[in-house]
Protein backbone atom coordinates (compact mmCIF):
# COMPACT_ATOMS: atom_id res chain seq x y z
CA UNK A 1 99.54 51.01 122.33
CA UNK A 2 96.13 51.53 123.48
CA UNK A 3 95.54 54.96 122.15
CA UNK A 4 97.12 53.68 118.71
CA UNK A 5 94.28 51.09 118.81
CA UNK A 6 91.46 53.48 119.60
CA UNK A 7 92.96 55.32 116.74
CA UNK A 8 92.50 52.08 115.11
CA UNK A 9 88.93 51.47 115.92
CA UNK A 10 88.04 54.85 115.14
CA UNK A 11 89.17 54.82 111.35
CA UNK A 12 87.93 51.67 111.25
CA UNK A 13 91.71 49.98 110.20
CA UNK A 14 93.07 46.97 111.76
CA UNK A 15 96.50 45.10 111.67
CA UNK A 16 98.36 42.06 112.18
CA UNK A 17 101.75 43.76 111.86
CA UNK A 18 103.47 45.49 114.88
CA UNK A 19 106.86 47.50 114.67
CA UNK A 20 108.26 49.03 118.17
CA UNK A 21 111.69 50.78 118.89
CA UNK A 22 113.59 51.61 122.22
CA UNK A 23 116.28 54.42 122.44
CA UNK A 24 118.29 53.60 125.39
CA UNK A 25 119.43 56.76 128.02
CA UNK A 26 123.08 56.33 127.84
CA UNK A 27 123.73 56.45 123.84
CA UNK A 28 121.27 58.41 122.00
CA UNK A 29 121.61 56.92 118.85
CA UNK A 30 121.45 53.43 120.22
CA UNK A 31 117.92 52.03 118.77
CA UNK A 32 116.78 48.70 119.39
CA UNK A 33 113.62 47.48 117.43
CA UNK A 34 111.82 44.70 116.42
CA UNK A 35 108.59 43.22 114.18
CA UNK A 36 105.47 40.82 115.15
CA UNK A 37 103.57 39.42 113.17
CA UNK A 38 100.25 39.07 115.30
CA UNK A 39 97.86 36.05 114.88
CA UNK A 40 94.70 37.95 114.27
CA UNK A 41 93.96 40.84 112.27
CA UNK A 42 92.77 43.25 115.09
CA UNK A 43 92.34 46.92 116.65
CA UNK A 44 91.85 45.10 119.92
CA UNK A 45 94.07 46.33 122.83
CA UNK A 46 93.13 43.23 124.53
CA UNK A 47 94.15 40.69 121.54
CA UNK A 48 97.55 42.41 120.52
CA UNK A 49 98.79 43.44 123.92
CA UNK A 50 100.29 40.52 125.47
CA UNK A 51 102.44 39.32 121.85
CA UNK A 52 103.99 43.05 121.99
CA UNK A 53 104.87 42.69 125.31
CA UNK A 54 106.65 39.28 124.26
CA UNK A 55 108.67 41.57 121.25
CA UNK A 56 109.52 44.00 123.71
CA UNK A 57 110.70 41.54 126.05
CA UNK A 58 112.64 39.89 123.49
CA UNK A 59 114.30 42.76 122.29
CA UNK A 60 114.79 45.37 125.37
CA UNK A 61 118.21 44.89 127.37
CA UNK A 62 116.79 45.16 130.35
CA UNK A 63 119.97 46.28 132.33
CA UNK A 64 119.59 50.22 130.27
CA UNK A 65 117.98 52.69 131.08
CA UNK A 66 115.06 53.23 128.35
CA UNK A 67 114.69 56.67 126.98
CA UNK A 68 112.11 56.64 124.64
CA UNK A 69 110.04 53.66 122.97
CA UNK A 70 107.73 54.01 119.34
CA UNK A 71 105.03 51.68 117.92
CA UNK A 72 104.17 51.73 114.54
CA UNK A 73 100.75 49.54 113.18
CA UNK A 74 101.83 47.78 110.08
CA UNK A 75 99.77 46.75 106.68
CA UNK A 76 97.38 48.15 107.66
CA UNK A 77 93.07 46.73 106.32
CA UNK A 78 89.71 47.55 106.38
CA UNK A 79 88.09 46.55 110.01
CA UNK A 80 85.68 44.28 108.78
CA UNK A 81 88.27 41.98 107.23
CA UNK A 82 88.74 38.79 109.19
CA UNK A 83 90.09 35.52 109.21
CA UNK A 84 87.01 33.19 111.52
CA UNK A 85 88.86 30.42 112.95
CA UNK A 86 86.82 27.29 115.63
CA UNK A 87 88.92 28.68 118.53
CA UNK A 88 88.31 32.82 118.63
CA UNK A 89 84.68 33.79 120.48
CA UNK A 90 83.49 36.32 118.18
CA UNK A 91 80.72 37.29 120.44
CA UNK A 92 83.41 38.68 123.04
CA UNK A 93 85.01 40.80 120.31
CA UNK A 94 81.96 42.01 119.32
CA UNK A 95 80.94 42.29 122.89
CA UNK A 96 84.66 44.58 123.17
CA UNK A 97 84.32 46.63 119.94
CA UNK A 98 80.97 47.99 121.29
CA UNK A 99 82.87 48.86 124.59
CA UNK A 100 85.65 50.68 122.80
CA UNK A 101 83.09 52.45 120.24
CA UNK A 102 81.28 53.79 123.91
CA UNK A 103 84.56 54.89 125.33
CA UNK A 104 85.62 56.62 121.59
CA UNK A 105 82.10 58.40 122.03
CA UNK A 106 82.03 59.40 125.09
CA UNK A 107 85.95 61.25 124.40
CA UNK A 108 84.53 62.72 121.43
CA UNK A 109 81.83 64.30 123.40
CA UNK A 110 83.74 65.00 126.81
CA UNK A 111 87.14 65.05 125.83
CA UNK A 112 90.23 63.04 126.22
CA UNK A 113 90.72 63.27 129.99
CA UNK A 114 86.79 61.83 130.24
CA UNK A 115 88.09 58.49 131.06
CA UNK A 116 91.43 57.64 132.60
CA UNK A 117 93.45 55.30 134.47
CA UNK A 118 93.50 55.79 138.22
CA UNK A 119 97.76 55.64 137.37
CA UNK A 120 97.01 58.71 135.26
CA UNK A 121 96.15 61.08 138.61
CA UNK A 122 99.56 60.02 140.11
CA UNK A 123 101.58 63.22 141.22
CA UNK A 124 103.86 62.68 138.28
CA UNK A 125 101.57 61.49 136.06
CA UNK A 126 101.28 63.56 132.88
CA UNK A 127 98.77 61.43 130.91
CA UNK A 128 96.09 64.42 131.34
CA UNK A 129 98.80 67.43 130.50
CA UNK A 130 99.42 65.39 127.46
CA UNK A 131 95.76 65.18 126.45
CA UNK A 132 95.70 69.04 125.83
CA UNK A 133 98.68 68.97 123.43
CA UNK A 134 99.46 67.94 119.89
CA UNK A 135 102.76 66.33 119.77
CA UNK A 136 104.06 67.66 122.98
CA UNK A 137 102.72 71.49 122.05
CA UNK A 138 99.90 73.44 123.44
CA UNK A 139 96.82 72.75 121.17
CA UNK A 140 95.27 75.87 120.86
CA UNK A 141 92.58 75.80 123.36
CA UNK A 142 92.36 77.85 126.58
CA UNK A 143 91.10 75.08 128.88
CA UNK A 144 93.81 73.42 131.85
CA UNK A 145 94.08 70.18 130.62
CA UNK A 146 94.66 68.91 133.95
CA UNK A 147 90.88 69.47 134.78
């Protein structure tokens, strides 16, 4: 979900719809999904994260095996439209948009596997293979991704 909201952030889109799916291991054409509506229009990793993590809770049978798991972003706006309520501190999103527009910068200028999780240089971590392919295939460049 995080790399959908850089994605976000970088086209300057928000949302305040969220659609996920699970495909269990056992049966392959066994889907389970689900909708949330969020309560603020966002790109924010930080202000969506925890109410997907509710729909996913509320919809995952947690005694399967989960095989794969999709996210769509939903009615989909312009950044700059927002609802200002008393009980949302603007300042800290502001203070957070400049913080993801640094880390979108410096991956533009670097590349993908500038910044990582520490999780991502697990042995079977494959976060920074992944960065040097375009849906699961090789994307043209020479470099080792891994580097």
């Amino acid at each position: 979900i995080q790399e959908g909201c850089y994605r976000l952030a970088r086209e300057n889109l928000a949302t305040n719809l969220v659609h996920i799916f699970v495909g269990y291991q056992d049966d392959r054409n066994e889907r389970v999904k689900g909708t949330k509506r969020l309560h603020l229009t966002t790109n924010l990793y930080t202000k969506m994260i925890d109410e997907v993590e509710e729909l996913f809770d509320s919809i995952v049978d947690k005694n399967k095996l989960i095989r794969q798991i999709g996210y769509d972003f939903c009615e989909l706006c312009a950044d700059d439209v927002t609802q200002i309520d008393l009980f949302t501190d603007y300042d800290a999103i502001e203070k957070e948009k400049k913080l993801v527009n640094s880390v979108l910068n410096i991956k533009d200028k670097y590349g993908k596997n500038a910044i990582l999780k520490g999780v991502d240089f697990m042995p079977n971590a494959t976060q920074r293979e992944r960065n040097g392919t375009i849906g699961g295939h090789r994307d043209g460049t020479n470099q080792d991704a891994t580097n």
